[in-house]
Protein backbone atom coordinates (compact mmCIF):
# COMPACT_ATOMS: atom_id res chain seq x y z
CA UNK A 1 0.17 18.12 22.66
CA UNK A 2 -0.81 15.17 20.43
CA UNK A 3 -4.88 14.47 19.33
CA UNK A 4 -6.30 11.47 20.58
CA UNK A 5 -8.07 9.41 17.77
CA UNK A 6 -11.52 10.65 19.08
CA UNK A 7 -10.03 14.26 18.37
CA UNK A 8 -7.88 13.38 15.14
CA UNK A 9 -11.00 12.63 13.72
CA UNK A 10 -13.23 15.33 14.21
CA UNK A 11 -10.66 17.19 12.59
CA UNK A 12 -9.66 15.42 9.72
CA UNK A 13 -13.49 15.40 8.19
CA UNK A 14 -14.00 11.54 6.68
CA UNK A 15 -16.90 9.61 7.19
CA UNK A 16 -16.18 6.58 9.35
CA UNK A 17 -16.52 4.65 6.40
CA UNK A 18 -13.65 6.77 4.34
CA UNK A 19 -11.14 5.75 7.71
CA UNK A 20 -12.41 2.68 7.50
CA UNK A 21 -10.62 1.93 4.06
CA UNK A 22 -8.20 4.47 5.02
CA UNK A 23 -6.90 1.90 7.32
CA UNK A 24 -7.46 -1.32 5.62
CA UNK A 25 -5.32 0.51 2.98
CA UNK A 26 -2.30 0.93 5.63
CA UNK A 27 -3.20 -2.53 6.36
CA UNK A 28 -5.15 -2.53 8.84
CA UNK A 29 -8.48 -5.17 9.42
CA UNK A 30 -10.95 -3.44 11.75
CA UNK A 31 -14.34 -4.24 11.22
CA UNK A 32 -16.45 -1.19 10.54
CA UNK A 33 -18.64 -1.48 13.61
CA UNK A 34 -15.38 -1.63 15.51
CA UNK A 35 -13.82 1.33 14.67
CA UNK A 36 -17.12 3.04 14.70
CA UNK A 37 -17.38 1.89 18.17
CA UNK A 38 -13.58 3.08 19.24
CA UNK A 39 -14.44 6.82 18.03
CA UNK A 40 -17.18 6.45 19.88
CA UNK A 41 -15.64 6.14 23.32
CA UNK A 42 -17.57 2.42 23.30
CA UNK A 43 -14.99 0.06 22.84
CA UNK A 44 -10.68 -0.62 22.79
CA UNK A 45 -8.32 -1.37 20.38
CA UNK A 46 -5.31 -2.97 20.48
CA UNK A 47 -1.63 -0.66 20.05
CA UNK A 48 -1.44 -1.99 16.41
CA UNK A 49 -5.12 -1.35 15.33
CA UNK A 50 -4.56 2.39 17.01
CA UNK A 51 -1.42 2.77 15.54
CA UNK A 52 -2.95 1.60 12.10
CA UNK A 53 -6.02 4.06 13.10
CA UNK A 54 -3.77 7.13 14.08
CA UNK A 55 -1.68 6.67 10.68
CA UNK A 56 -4.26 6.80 8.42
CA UNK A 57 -5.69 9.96 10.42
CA UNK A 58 -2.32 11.66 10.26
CA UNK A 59 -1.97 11.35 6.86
CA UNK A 60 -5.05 12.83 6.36
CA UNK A 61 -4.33 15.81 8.47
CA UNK A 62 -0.61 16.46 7.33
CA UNK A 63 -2.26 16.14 3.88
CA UNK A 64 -5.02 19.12 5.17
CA UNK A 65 -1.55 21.23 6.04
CA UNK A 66 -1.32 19.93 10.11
CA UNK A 67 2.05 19.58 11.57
CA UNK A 68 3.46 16.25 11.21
CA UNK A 69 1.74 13.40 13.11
CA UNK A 70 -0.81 15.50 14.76
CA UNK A 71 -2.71 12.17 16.32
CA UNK A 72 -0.41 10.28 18.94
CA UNK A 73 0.15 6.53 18.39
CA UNK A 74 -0.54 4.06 21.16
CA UNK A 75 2.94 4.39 22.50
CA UNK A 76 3.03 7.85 23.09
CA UNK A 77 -0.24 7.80 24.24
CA UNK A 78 0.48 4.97 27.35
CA UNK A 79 3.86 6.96 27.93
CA UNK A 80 2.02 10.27 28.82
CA UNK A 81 -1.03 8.61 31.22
């Protein structure tokens, strides 16, 4: 069963600031406070900011020996609610 971002994270052990430019690497332009906020249960992001999000998580993981794409991406995610 795929990891939720909430879950992906407590795994993949960064900082919120390291996912923070872990993202903004992959492209991605959530503010800090945003993201911070999304892990937190507090606030939404769009598909592309979770896809951007879950990305930068997975590579951490697969890169920490998880299977590939442990966290699910916002389309998987709406397909199994």
């Amino acid at each position: 069963m795929p990891l939720s971002l909430e879950a992906g994270f407590a795994l993949c052990e960064f900082s919120v600031e390291q996912l923070w430019a872990a993202q903004v690497a992959l492209g991605g332009n959530l503010s800090l406070s945003k993201l911070d906020a999304a892990l937190q249960g507090t606030g939404d992001l769009t598909e592309h900011d979770h896809d951007v999000v879950a990305q930068a998580l997975n590579e951490r993981l697969m890169d920490r020996g998880y299977p590939n794409h442990p966290v699910a991406y916002a389309s998987r995610t709406l397909r199994s609610d």
